[in-house]
Protein backbone atom coordinates (compact mmCIF):
# COMPACT_ATOMS: atom_id res chain seq x y z
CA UNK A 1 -17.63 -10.89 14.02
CA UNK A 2 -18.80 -10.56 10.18
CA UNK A 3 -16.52 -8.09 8.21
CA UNK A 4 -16.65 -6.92 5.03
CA UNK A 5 -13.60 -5.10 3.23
CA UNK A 6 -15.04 -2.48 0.66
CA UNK A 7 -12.85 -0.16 -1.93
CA UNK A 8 -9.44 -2.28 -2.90
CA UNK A 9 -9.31 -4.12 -5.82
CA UNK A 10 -9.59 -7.46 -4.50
CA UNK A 11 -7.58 -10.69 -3.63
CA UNK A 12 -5.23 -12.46 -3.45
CA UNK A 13 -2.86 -9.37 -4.15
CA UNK A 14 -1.18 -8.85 -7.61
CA UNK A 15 -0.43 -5.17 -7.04
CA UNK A 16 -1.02 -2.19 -4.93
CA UNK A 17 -0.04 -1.49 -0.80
CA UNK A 18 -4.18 -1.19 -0.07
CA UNK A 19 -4.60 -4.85 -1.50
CA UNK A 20 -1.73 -6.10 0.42
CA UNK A 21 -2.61 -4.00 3.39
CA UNK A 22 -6.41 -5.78 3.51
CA UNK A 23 -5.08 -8.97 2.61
CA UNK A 24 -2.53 -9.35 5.43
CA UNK A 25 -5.65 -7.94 7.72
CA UNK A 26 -8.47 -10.31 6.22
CA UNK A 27 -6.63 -13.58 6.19
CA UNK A 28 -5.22 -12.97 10.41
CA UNK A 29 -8.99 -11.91 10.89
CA UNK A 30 -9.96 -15.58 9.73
CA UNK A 31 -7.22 -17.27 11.41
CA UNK A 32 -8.71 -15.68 14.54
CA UNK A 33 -12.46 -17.14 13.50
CA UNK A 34 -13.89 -14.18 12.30
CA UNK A 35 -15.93 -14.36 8.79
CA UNK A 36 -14.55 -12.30 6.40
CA UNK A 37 -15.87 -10.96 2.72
CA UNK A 38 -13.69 -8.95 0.39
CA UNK A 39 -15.40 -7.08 -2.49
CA UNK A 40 -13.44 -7.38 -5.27
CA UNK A 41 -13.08 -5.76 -9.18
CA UNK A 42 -14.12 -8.10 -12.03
CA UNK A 43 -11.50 -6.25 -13.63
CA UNK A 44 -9.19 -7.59 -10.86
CA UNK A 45 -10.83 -11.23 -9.91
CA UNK A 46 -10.14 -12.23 -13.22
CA UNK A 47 -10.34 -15.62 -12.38
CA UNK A 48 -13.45 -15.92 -10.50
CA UNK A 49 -12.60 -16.63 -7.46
CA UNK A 50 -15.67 -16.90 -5.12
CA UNK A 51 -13.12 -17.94 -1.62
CA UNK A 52 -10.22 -17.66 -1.32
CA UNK A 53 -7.88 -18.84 2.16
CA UNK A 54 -10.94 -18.93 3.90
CA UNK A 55 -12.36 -15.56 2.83
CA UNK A 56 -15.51 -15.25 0.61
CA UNK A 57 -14.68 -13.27 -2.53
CA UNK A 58 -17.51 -10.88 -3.79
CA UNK A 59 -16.85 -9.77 -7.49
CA UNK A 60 -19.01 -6.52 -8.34
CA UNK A 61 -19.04 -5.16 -12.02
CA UNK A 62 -17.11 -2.29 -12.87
CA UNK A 63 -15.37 -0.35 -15.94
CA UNK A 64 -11.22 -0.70 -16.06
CA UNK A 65 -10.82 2.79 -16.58
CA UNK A 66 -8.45 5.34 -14.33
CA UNK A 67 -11.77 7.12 -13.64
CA UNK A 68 -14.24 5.30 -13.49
CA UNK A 69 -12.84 1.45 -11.82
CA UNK A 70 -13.03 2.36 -8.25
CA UNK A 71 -15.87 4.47 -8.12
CA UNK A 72 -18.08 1.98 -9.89
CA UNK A 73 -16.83 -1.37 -8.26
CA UNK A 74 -17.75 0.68 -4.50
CA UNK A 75 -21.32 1.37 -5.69
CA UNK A 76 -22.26 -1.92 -6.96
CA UNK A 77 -20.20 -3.45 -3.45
CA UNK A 78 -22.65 -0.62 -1.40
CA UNK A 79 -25.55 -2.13 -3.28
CA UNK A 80 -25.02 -6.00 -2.80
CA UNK A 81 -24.93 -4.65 1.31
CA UNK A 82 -28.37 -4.77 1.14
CA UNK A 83 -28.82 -8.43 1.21
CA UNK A 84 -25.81 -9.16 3.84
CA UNK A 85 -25.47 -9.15 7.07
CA UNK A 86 -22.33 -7.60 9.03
CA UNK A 87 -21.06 -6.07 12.21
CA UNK A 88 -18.70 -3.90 10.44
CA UNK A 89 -18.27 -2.43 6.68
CA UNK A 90 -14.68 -1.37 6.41
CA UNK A 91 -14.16 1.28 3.26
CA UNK A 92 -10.65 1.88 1.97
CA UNK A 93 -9.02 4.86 0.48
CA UNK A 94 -10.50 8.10 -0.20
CA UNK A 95 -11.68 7.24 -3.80
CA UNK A 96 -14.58 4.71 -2.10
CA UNK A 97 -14.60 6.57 0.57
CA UNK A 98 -16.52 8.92 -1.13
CA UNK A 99 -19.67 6.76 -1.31
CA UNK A 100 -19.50 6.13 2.41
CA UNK A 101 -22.97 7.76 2.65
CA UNK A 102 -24.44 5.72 0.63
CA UNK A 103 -23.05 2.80 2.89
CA UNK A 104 -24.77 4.20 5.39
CA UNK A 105 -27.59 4.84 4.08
CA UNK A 106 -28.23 1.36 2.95
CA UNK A 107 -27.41 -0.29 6.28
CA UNK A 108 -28.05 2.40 9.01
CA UNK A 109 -27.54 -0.13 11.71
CA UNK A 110 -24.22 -1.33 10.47
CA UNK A 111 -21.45 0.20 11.79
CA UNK A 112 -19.24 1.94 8.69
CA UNK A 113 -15.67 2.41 9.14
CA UNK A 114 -12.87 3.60 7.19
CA UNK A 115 -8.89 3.97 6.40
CA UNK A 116 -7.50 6.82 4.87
CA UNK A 117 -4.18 5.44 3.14
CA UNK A 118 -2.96 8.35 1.38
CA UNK A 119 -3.94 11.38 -0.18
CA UNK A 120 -3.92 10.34 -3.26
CA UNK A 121 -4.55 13.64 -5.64
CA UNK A 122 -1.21 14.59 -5.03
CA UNK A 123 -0.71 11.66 -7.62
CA UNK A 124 0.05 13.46 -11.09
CA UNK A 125 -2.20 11.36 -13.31
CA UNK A 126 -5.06 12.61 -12.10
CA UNK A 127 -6.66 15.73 -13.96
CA UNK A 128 -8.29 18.46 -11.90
CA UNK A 129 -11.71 17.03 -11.48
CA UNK A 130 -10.71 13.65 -10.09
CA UNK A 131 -8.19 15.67 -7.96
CA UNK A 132 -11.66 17.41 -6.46
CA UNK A 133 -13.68 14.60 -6.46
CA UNK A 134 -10.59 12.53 -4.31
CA UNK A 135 -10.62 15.80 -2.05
CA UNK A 136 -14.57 15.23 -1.66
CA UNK A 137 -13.84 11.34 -1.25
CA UNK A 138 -11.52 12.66 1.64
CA UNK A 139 -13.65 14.86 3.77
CA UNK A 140 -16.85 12.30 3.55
CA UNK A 141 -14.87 8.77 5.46
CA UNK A 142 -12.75 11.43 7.65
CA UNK A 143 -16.34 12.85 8.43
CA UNK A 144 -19.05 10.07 7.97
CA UNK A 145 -16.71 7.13 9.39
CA UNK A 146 -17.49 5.34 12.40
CA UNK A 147 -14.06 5.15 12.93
CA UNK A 148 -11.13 6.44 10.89
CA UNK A 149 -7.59 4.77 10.57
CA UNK A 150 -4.90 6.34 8.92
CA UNK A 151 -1.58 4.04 7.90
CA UNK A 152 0.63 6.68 9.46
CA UNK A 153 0.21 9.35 12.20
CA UNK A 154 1.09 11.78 9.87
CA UNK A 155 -2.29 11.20 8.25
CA UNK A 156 -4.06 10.71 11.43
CA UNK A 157 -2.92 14.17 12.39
CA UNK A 158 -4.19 15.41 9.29
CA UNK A 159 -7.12 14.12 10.24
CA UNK A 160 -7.77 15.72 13.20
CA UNK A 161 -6.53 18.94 11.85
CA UNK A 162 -8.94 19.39 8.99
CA UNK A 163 -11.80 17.00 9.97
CA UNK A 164 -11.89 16.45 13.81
CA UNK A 165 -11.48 12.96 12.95
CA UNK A 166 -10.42 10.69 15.91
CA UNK A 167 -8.26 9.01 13.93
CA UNK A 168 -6.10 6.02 14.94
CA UNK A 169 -3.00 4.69 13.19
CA UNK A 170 -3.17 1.82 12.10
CA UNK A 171 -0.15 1.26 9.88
CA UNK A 172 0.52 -1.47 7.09
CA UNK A 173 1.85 -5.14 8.05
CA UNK A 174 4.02 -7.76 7.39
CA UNK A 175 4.86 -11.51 8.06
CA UNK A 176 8.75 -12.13 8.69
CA UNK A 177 9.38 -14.74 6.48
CA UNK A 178 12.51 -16.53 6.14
CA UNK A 179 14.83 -15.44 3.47
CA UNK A 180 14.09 -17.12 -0.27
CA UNK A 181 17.18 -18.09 -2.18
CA UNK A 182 17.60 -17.22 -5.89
CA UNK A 183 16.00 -19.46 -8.17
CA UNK A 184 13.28 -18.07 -10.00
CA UNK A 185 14.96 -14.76 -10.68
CA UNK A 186 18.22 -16.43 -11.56
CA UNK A 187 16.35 -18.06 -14.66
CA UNK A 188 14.10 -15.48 -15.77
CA UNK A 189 16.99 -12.43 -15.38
CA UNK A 190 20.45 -13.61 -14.07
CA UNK A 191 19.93 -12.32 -10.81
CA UNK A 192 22.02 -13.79 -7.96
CA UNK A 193 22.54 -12.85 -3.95
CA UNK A 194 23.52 -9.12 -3.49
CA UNK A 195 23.95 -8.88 -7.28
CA UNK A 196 21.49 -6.27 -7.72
CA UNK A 197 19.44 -2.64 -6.04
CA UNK A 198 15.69 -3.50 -6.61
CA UNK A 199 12.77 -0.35 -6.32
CA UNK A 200 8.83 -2.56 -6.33
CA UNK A 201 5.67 -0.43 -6.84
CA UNK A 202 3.39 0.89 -9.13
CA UNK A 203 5.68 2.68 -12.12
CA UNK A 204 3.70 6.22 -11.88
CA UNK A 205 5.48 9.47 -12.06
CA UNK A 206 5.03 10.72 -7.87
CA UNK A 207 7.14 7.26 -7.26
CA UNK A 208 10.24 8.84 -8.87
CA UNK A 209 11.68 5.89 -10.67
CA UNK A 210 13.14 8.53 -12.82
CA UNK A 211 15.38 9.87 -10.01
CA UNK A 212 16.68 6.27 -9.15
CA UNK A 213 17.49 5.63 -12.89
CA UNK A 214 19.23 8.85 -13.17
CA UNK A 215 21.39 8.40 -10.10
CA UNK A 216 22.26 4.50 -11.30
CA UNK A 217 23.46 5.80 -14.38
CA UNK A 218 26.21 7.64 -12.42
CA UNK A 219 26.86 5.14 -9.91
CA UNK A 220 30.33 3.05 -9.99
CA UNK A 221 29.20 -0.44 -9.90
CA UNK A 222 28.72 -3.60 -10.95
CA UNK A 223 25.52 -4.56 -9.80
CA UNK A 224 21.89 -4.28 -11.75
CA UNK A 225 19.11 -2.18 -10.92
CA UNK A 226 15.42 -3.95 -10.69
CA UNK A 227 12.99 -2.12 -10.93
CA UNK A 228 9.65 -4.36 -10.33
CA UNK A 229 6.52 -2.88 -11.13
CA UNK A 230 3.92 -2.50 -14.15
CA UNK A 231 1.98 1.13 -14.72
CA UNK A 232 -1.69 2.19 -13.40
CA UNK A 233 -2.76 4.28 -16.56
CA UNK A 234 0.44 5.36 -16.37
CA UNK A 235 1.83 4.12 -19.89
CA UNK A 236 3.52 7.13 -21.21
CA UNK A 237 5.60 7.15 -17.91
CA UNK A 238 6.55 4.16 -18.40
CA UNK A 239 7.43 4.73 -22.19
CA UNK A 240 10.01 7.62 -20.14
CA UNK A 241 11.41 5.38 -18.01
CA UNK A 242 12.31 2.69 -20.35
CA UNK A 243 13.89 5.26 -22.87
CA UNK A 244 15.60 6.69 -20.42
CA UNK A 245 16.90 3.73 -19.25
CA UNK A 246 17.64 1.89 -22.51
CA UNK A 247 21.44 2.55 -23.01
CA UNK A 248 21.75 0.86 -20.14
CA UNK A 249 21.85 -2.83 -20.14
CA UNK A 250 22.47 -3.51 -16.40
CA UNK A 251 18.58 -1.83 -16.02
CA UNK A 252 15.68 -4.43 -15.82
CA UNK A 253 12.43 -4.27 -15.99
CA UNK A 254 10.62 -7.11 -14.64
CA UNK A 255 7.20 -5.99 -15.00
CA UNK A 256 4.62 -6.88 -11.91
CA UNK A 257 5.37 -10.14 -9.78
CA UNK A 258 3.97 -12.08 -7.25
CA UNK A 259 4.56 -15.01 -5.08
CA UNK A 260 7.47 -17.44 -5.16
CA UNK A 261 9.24 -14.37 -7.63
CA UNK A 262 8.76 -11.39 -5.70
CA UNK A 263 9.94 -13.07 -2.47
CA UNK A 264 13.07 -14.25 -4.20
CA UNK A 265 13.16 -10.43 -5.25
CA UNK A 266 12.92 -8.88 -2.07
CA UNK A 267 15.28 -11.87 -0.69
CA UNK A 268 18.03 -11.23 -2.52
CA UNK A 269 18.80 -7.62 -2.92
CA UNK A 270 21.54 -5.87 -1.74
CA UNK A 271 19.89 -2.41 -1.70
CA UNK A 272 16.36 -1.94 -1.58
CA UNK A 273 15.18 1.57 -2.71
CA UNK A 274 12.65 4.11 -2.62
CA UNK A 275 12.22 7.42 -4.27
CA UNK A 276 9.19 8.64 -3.72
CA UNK A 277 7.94 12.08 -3.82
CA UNK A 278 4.70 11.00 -1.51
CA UNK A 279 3.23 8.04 0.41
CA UNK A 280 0.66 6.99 2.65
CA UNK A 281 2.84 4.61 4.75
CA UNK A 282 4.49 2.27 2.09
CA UNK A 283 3.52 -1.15 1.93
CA UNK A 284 6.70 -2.44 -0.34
CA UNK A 285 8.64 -0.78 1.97
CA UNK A 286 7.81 -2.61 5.22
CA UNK A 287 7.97 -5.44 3.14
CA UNK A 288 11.41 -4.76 2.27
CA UNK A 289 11.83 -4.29 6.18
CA UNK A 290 11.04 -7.79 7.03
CA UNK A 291 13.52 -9.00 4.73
CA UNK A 292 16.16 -7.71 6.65
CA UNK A 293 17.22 -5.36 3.17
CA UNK A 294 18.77 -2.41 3.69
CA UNK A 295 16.53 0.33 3.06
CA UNK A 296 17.85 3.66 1.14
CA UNK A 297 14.55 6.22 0.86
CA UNK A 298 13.74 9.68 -0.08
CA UNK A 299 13.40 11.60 3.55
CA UNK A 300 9.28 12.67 2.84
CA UNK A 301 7.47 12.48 6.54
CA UNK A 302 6.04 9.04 5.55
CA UNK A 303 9.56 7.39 4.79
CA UNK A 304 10.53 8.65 7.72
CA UNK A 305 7.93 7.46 10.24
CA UNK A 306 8.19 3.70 8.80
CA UNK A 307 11.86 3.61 8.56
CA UNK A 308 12.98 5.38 11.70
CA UNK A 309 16.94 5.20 12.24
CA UNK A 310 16.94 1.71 10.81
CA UNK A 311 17.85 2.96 6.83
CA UNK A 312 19.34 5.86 4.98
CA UNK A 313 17.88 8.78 3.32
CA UNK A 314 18.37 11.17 0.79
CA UNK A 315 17.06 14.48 0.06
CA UNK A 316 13.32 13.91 -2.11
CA UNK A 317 13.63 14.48 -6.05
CA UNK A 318 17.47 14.99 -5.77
CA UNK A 319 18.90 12.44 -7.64
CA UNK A 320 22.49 13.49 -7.00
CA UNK A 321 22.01 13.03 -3.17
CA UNK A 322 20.80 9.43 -3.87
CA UNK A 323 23.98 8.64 -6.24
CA UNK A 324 25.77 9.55 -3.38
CA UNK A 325 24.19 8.06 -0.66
CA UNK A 326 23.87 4.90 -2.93
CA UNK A 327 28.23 4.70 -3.75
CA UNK A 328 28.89 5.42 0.01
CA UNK A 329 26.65 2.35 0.94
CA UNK A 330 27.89 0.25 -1.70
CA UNK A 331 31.59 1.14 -0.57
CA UNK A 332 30.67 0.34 3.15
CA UNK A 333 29.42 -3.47 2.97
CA UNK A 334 29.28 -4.14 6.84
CA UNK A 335 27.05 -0.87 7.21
CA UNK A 336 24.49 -2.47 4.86
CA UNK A 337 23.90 -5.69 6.98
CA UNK A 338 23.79 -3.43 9.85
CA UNK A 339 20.97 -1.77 8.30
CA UNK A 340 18.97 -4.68 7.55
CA UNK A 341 19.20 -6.28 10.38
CA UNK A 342 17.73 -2.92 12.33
CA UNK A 343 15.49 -3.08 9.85
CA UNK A 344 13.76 -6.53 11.14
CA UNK A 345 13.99 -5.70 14.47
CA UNK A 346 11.87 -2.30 13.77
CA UNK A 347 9.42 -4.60 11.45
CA UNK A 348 8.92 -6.62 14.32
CA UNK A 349 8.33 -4.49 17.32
CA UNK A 350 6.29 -1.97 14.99
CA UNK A 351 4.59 -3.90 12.30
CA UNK A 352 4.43 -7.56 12.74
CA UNK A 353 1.19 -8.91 10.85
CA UNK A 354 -0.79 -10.59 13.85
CA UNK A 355 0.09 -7.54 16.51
CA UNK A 356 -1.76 -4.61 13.72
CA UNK A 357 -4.56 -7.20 13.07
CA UNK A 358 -5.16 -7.81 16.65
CA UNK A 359 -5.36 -3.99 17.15
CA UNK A 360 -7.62 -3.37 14.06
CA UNK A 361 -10.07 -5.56 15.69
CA UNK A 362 -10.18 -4.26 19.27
CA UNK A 363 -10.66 -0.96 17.39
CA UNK A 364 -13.77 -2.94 15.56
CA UNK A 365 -14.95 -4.13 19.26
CA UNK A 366 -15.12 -0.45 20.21
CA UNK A 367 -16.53 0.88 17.70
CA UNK A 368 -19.16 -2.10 17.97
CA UNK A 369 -19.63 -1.26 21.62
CA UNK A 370 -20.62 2.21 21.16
CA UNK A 371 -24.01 3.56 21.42
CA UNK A 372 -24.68 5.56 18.32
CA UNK A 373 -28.25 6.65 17.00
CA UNK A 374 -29.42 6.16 13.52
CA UNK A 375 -29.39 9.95 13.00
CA UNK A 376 -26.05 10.29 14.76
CA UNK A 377 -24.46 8.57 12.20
CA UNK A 378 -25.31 11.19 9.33
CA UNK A 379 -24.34 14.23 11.39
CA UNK A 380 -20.96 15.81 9.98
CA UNK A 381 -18.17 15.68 12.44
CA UNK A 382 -16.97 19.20 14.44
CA UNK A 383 -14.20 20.49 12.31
């Protein structure tokens, strides 16, 4: 099968759950013998790379800009279709998605699929027309798609509520690795095992970094609080969270990290934490899952469905309810390997990395086997 991923920024990851989320899928897809092409944001493949694990690495212009970056990089990708061949053209997030159609259009024969990961103009940076135009984005893949996958059945509910879509979950993924020991993050930041609470993702305003810092402040303790992450246009949140963090030594900012580091980070934390006011299905936070960490989240639908009964959850954007749910935890250490270790179990009956790519691509199989006309394939969806 020939496959090409359309819409993230690229790879190998750096930031973001979509990149991680097509990553994990791509690289199992060529394990399996399938080719593989990623499109991928010269503003993101700053290096070059043309392959990378196997997978051929298409770099389309584009403009770094909060507006303007994905909707470019998707219509140059929809262009360079033209000259490929593939069995399926996979578009991610409802940004892209809005240039579906033109996907289509370009290679009627093709099968076009697509994943709806969250609804993203929720998101507070974005002013009111980008809000619309994400809404527009929205209704075209949950209409024009092939096939729709959501990243939670929340979404894929959604779906099927507003769109008709015959949506089918299929959530993000991990690989359980085996536990890094503190090395890397003992040199650059002191950091040893347990000695720290660690939040990882993007530092924008709907992930409620503010709320965590707020409840540390109050908390009775002497461990650190991580916070891992760098801003997406997001620079004068970050300029908040860093003042209102800065009487506070014990608060660390360790900017994004990859790799060797950001194992070692998820490794080694006592408490991993998430505040977030909305999600698609959280990437960092099955991550966090597979390394056994004890999981302590805000209780939004999303949280919910990934963590189950495996973690601990306070009430969203009350950052009193977290300090407490936070001391009571830290007070209770045998409850907190208890957690983690539920936590792995759930990652691997739910989420394991080779069982979700192995079900994306008998969902590509049916979609391939199919009969579908050419003018089928423009005809809006029954709401």
């Amino acid at each position: 099968m020939k496959i090409a991923f359309i819409g993230q920024k690229g790879i190998p990851t750096k930031t973001g759950g979509v990149e991680r989320y097509v990553e994990n899928l791509a690289v199992n897809m060529v394990k399996a013998g399938h080719e593989v092409t990623v499109y991928s944001r010269s503003s993101y493949n700053t290096e070059k790379l043309k392959e990378w694990n196997g997978i051929r690495i298409i770099t389309t212009p584009t403009i770094a800009s909060k507006n303007l970056d994905a909707i470019i990089s998707t219509f140059f990708a929809c262009l360079d279709l033209i000259r490929r061949r593939y069995d399926i053209i996979h578009i991610q997030s409802i940004g892209p998605g809005s240039l579906l159609w033109l996907a289509k259009l370009l290679k009627p024969r093709t099968r076009v699929v697509f994943t709806f990961h969250c609804q993203d103009y929720y998101h507070k940076k974005w002013g009111r027309f980008a809000k619309w135009y994400l809404k527009f984005g929205e209704a075209v893949g949950n209409r024009l798609g092939d096939k729709v996958f959501t990243v939670s059945k929340s979404l894929a509910q959604y779906a099927k509520d507003n769109y008709g879509a015959d949506a089918l979950c299929i959530p993000s993924s991990a690989q359980v690795n085996p536990l890094a020991p503190a090395d890397e993050i003992t040199k650059n930041w002191g950091l040893t095992k347990d000695s720290y609470l660690v939040s990882i993702g993007r530092l924008i305003r709907h992930k409620g970094i503010h709320y965590l810092i707020k409840a540390y402040k109050e908390l009775k303790t002497d461990k650190k609080l991580v916070i891992v992450g760098d801003g997406s246009f997001t620079d004068d949140y970050v300029t908040e969270l860093k003042s209102l963090a800065a009487d506070n030594e014990n608060i660390i900012f360790t900017g994004n990290q990859t790799g060797q580091t950001l194992k070692e980070l998820y490794s080694n934390a006592a408490i991993f934490i998430q505040p977030s006011e909305s999600e698609g299905l959280s990437f960092a936070l099955i991550e966090a899952m597979s390394y056994a960490r004890p999981c302590v989240v805000s209780n939004i639908d999303s949280n919910r469905e990934g963590l189950s009964t495996a973690g601990v959850y306070f009430e969203d954007r009350n950052y009193q309810d977290l300090r407490d749910k936070l001391q009571t935890l830290l007070n209770e250490p045998t409850r907190l390997a208890a957690f983690g270790n539920a936590a792995l179990e759930r990652v691997k009956k739910e989420y394991e990395a080779g069982k979700i790519t192995q079900d994306m691509l008998t969902a590509y199989q049916e979609v391939l086997n199919k009969k579908r006309t050419v003018f089928q394939s423009f005809i809006f969806k029954k709401a």
